[in-house]
N, C-alpha and C. Protein backbone atom coordinates (compact mmCIF):
# COMPACT_ATOMS: atom_id res chain seq x y z
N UNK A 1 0.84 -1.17 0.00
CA UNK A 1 0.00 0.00 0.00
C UNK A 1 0.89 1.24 0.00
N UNK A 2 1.03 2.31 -0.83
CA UNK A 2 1.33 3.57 -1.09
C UNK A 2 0.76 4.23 -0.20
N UNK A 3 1.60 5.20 0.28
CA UNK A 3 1.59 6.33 0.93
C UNK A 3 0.99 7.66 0.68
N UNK A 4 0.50 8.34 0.64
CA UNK A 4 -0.37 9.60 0.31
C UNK A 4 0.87 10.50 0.53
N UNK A 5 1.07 11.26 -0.49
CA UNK A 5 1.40 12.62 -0.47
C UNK A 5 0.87 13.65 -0.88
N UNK A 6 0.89 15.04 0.38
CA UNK A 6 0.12 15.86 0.20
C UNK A 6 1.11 17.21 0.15
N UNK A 7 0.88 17.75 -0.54
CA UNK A 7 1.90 19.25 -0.96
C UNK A 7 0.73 20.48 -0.20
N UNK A 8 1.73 21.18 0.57
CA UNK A 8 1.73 22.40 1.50
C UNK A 8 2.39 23.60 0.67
N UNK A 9 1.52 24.68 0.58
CA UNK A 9 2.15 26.18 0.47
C UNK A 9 2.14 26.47 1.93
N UNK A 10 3.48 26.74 2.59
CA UNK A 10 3.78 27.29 3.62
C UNK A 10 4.46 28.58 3.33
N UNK A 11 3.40 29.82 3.93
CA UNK A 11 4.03 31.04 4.19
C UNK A 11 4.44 31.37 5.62
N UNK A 12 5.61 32.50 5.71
CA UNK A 12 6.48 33.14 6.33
C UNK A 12 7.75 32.48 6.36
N UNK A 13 7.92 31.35 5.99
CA UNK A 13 9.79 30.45 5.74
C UNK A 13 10.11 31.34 4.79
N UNK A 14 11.94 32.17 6.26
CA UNK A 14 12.66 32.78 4.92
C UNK A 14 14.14 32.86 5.36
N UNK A 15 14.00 31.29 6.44
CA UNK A 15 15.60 30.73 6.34
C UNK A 15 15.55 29.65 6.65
N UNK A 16 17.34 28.97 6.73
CA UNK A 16 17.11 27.44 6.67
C UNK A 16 16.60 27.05 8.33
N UNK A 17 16.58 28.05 9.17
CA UNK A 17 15.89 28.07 10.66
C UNK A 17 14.60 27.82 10.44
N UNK A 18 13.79 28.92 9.60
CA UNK A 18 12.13 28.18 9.20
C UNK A 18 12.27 26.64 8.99
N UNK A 19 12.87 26.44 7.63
CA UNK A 19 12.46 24.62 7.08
C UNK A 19 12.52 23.91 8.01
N UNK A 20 13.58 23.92 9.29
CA UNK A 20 13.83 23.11 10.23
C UNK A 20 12.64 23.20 10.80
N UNK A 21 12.13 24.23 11.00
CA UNK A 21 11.05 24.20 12.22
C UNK A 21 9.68 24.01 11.66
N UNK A 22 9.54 23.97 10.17
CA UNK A 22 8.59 23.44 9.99
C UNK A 22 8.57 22.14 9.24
N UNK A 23 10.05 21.58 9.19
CA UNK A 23 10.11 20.06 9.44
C UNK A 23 9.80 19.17 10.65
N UNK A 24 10.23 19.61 11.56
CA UNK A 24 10.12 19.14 13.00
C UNK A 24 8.49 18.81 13.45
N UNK A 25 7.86 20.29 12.67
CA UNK A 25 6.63 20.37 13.07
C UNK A 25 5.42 18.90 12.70
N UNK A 26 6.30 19.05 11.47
CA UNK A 26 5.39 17.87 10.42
C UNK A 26 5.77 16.89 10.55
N UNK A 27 7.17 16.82 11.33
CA UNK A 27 7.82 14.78 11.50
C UNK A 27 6.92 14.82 13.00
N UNK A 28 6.39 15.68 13.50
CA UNK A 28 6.04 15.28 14.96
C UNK A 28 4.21 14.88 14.65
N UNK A 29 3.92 14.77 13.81
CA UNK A 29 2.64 14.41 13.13
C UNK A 29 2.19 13.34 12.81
N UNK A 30 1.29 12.59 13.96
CA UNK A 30 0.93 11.44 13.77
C UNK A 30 0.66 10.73 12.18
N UNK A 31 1.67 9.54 12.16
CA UNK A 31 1.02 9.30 10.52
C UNK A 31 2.46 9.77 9.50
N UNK A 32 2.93 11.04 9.71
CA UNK A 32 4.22 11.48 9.26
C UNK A 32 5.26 10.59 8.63
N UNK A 33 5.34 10.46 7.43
CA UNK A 33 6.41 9.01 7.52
C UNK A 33 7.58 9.93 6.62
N UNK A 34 7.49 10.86 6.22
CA UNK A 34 8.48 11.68 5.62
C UNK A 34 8.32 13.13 5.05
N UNK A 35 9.00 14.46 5.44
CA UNK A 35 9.27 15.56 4.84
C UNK A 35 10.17 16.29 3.97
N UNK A 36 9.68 16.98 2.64
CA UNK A 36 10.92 17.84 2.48
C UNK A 36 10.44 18.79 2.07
N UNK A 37 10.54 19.95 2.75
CA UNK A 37 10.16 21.52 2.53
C UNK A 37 11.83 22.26 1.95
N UNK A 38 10.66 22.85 0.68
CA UNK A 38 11.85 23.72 -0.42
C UNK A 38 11.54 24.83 0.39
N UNK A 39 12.85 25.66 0.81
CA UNK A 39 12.51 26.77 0.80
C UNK A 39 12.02 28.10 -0.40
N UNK A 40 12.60 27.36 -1.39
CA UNK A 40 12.61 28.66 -2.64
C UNK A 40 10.53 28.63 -2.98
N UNK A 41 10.25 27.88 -3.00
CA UNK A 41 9.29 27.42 -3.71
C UNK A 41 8.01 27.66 -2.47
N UNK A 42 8.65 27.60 -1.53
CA UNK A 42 7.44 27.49 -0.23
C UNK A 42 6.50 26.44 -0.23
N UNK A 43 7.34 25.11 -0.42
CA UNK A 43 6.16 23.89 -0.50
C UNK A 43 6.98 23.15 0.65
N UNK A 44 5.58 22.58 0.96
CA UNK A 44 6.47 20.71 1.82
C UNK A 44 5.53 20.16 1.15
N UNK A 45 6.22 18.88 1.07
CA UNK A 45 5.90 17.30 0.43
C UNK A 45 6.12 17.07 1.80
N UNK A 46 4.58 16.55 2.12
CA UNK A 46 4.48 14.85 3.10
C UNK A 46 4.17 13.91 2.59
N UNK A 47 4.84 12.94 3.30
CA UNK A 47 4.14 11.42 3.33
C UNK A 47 3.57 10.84 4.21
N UNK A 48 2.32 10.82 4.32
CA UNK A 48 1.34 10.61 5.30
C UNK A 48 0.69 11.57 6.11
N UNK A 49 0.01 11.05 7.19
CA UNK A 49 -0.88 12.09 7.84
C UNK A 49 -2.08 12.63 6.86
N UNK A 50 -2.83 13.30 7.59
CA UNK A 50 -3.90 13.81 7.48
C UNK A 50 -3.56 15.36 6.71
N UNK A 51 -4.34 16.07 6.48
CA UNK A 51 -4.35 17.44 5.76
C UNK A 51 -4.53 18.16 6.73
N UNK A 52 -5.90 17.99 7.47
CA UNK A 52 -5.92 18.99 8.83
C UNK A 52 -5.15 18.93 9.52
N UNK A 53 -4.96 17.84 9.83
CA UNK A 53 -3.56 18.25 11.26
C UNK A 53 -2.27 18.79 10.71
N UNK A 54 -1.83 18.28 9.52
CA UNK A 54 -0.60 18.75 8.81
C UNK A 54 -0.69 20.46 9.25
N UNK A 55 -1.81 21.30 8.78
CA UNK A 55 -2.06 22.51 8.62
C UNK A 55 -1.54 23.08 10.16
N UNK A 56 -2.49 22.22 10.71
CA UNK A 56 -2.61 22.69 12.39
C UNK A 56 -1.06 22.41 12.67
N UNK A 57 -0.37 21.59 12.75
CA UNK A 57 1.14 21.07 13.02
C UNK A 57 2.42 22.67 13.05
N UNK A 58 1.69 22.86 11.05
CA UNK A 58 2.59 24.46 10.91
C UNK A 58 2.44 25.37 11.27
N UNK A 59 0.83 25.59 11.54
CA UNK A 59 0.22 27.36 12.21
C UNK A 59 0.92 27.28 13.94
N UNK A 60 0.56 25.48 14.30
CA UNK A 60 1.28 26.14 15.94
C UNK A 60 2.79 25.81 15.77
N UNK A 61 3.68 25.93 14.96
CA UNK A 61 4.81 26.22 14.60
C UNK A 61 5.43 27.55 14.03
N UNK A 62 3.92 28.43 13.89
CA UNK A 62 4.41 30.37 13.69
C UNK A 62 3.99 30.49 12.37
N UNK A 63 3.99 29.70 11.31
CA UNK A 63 3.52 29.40 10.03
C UNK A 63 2.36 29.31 9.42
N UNK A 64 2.11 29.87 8.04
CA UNK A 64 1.11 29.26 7.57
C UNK A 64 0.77 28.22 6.40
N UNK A 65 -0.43 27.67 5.97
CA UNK A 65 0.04 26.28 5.75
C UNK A 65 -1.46 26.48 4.69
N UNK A 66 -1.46 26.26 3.48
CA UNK A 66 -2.74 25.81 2.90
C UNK A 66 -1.96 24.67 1.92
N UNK A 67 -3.02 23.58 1.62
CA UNK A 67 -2.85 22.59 0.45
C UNK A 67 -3.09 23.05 -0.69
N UNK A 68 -2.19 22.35 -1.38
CA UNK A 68 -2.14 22.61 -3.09
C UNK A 68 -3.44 21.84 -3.54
């Protein structure tokens, strides 16, 4: 069984201090099985988890977070 990936526009990341912290945010996310947030582009790719909580994960991380 494949994994769901769901792509995030995350605004306010505008150093490699953001990506960390809104990696952390999203590996601490039940379901989470992998992240990689571009900074140039303002996306994360997950693998797994839910959409709502993903969102909720980045806003209480200082961030904001809508799906592509």
């Amino acid at each position: 069984m494949s994994t769901q990936s769901i792509v995030l526009s995350i605004g306010g990341m505008g150093c490699a201090g953001c990506v960390a912290a809104v990696e952390k945010a999203l590996l601490a996310t039940p379901g989470v099985e992998r992240v990689v947030v571009d900074l140039p582009t303002g996306h994360a790719t997950v693998e797994g988890g839910e959409t709502a909580a993903l969102v909720a994960a980045v806003e209480a991380a200082g961030y904001t977070a809508q799906p592509l």
